[in-house]
N, C-alpha and C. Protein backbone atom coordinates (compact mmCIF):
# COMPACT_ATOMS: atom_id res chain seq x y z
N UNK A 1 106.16 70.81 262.86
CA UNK A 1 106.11 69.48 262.32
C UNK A 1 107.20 69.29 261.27
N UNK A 2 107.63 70.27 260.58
CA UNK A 2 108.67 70.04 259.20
C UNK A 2 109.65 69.80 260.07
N UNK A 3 109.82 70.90 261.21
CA UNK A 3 111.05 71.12 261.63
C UNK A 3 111.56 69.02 262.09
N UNK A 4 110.44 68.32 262.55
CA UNK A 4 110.89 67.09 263.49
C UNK A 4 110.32 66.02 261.75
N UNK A 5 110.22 66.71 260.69
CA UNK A 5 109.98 65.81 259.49
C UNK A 5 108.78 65.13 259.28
N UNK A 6 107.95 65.34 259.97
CA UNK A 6 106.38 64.69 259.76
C UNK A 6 105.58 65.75 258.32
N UNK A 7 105.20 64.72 258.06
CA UNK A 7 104.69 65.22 256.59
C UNK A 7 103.35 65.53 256.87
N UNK A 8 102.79 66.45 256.49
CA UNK A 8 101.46 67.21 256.22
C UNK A 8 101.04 67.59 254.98
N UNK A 9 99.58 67.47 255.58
CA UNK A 9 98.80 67.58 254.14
C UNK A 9 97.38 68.51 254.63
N UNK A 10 97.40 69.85 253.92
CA UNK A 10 96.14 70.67 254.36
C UNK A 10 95.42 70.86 253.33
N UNK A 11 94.12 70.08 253.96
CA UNK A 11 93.00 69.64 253.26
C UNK A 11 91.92 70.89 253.20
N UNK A 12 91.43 71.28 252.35
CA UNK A 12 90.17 72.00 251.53
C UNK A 12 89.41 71.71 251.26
N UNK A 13 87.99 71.71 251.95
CA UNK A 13 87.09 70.94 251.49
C UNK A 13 85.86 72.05 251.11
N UNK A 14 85.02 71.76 249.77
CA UNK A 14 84.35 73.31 249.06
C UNK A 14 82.60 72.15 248.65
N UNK A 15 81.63 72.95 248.69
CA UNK A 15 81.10 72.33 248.61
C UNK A 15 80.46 72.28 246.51
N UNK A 16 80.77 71.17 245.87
CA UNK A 16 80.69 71.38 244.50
C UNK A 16 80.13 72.48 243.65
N UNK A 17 78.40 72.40 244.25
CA UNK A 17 77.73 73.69 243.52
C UNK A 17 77.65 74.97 244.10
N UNK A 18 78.70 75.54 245.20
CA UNK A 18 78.61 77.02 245.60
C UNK A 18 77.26 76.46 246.36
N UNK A 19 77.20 75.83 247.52
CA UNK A 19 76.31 75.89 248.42
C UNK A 19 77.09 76.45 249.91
N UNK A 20 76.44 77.25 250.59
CA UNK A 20 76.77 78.06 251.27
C UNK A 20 77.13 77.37 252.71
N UNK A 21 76.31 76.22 253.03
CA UNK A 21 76.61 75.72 254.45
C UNK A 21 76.43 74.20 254.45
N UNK A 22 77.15 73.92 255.52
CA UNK A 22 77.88 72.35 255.39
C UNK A 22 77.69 71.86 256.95
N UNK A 23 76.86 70.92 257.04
CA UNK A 23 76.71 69.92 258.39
C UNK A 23 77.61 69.00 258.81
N UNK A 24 77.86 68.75 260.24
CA UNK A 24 78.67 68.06 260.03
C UNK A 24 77.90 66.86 261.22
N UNK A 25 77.73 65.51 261.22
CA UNK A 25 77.77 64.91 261.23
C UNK A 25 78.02 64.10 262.92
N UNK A 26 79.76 64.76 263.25
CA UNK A 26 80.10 65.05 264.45
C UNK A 26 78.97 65.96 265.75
N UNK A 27 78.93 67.14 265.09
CA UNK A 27 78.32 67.97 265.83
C UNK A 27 76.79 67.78 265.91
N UNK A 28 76.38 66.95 265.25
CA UNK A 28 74.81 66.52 265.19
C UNK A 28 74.63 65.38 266.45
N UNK A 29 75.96 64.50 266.49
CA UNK A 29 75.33 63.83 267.05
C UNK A 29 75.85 64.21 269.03
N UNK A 30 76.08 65.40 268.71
CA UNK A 30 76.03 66.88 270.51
C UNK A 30 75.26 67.29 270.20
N UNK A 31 73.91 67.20 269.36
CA UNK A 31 72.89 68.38 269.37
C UNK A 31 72.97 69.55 268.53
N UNK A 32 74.07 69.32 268.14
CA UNK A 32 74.42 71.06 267.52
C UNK A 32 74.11 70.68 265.84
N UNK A 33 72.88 71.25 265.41
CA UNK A 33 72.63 71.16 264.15
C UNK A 33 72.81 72.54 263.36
N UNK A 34 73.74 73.11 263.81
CA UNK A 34 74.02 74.63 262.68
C UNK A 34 74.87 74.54 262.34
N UNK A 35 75.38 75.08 260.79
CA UNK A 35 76.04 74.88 259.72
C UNK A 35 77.27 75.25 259.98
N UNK A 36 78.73 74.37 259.58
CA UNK A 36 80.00 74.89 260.34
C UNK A 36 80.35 75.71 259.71
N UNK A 37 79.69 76.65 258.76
CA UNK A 37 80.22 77.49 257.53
C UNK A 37 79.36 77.86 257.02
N UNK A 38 79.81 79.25 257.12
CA UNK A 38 78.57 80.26 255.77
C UNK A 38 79.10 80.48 254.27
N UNK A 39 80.83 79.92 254.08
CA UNK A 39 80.86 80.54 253.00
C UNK A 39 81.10 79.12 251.98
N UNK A 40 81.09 78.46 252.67
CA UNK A 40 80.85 76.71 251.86
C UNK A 40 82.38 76.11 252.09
N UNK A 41 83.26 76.04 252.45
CA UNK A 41 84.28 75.68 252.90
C UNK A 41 84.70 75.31 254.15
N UNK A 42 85.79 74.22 254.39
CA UNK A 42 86.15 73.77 255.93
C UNK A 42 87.69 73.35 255.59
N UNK A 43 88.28 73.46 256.57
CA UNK A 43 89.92 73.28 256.06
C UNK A 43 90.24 72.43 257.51
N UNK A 44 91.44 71.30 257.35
CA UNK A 44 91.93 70.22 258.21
C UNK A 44 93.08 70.15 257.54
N UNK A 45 94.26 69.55 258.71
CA UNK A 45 95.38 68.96 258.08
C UNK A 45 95.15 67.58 258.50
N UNK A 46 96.01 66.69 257.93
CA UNK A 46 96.45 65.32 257.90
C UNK A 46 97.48 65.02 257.94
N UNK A 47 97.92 64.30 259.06
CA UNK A 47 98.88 63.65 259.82
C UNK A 47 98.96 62.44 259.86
N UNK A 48 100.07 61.84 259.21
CA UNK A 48 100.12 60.14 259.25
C UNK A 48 98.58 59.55 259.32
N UNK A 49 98.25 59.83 258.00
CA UNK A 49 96.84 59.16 257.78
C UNK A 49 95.58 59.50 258.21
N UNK A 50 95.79 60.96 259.45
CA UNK A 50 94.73 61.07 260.27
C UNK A 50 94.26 62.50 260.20
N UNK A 51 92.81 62.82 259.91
CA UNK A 51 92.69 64.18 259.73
C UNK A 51 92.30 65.20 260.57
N UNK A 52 92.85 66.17 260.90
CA UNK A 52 92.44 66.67 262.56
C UNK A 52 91.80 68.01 261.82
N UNK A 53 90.44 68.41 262.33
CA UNK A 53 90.16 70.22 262.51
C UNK A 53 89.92 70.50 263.54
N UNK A 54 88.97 71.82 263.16
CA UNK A 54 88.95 72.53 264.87
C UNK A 54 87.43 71.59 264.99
N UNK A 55 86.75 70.70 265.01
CA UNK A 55 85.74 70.37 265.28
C UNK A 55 85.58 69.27 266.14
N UNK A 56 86.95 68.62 266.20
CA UNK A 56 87.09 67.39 267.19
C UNK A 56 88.66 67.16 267.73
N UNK A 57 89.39 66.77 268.69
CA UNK A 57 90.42 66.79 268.53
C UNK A 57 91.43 65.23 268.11
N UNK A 58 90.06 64.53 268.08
CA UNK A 58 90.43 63.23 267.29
C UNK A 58 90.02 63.09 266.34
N UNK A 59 91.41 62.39 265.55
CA UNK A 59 91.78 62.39 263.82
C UNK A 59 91.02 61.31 263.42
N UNK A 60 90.75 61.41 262.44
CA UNK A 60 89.95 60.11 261.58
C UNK A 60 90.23 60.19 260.06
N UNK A 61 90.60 59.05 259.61
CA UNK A 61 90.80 58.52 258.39
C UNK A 61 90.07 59.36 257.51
N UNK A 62 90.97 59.86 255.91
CA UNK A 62 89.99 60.66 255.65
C UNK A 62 88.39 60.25 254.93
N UNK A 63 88.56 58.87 254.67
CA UNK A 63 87.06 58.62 254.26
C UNK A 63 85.94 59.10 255.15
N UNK A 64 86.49 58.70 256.58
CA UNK A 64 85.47 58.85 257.27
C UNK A 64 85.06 60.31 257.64
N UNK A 65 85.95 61.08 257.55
CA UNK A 65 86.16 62.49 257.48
C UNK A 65 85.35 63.17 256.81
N UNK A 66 85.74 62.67 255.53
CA UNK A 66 84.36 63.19 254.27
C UNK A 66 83.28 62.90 254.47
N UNK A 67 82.59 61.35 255.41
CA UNK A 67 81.40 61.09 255.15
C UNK A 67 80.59 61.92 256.38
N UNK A 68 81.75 62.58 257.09
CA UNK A 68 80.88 63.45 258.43
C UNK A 68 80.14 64.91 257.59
N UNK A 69 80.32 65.01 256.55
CA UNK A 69 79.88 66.52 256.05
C UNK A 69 78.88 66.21 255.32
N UNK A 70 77.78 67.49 255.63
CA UNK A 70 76.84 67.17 254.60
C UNK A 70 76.64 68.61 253.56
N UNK A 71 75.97 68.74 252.63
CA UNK A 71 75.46 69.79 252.05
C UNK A 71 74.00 69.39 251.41
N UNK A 72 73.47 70.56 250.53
CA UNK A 72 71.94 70.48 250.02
C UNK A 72 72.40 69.54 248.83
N UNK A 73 73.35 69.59 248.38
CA UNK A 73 73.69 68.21 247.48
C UNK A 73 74.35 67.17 247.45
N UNK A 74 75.04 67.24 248.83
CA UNK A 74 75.60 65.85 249.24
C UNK A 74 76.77 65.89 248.55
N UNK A 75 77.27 67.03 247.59
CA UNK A 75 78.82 66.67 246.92
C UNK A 75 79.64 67.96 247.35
N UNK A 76 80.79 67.27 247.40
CA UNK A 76 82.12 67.80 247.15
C UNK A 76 82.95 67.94 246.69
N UNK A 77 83.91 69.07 246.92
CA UNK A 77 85.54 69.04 246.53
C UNK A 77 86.50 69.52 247.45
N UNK A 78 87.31 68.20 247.45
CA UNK A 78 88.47 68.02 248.35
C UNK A 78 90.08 68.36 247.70
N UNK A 79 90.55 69.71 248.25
CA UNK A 79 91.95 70.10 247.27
C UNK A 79 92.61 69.87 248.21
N UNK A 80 94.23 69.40 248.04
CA UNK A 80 95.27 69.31 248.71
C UNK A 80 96.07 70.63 248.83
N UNK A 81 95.95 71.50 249.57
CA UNK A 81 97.42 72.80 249.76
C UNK A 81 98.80 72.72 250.12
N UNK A 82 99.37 73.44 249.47
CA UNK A 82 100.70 73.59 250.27
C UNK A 82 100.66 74.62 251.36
N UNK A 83 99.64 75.61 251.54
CA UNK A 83 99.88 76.41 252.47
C UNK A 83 98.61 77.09 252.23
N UNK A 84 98.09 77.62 253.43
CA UNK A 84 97.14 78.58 253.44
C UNK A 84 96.83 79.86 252.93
C-alpha cells in the first residue's frame, strides 16, 4: 500500500478495565457467540475511511466498527500504530 501511496492506519482496540474477552456483534449475528479474544485486544487497519479485520472482509466506517464490540463493561480503548 505505501509502495502505490495509500495511507494506513492500524487500529488497536483494548478493552478499558483489563477484561479478557470481547464480542463481536458481526459474528453474533452467524450464530457464533464466543469471544474473538482471550487476551482483551483486536487489531484492524483502515483504508480510506474503511476498517477491515480478519472478521469480515467488508470495511465499515470506524464508528460502526466500534459499536460491533462488546465487553463486561461496554468500554474501550482505541490506539492508532505505526506498526505492529
Amino acid at each position: 500500500m505505501r509502495d502505490r501511496g495509500i495511507e494506513k492506519k492500524i487500529l488497536r482496540l483494548t478493552t478499558r478495565y483489563g477484561e479478557d474477552y470481547i464480542l463481536s456483534d458481526r459474528l453474533g449475528e452467524q450464530g457464533i457467540y464466543e469471544s474473538i479474544t482471550v487476551n482483551g485486544q483486536h487489531f484492524a487497519v483502515e483504508v480510506r475511511g474503511k476498517v477491515f479485520d480478519n472478521l469480515s472482509a467488508r470495511g465499515l466506517s470506524r464508528d460502526d466498527w466500534l459499536k460491533d464490540f462488546h465487553c463486561h463493561s461496554d468500554q474501550f480503548v482505541m490506539t492508532e500504530l505505526e506498526n505492529l
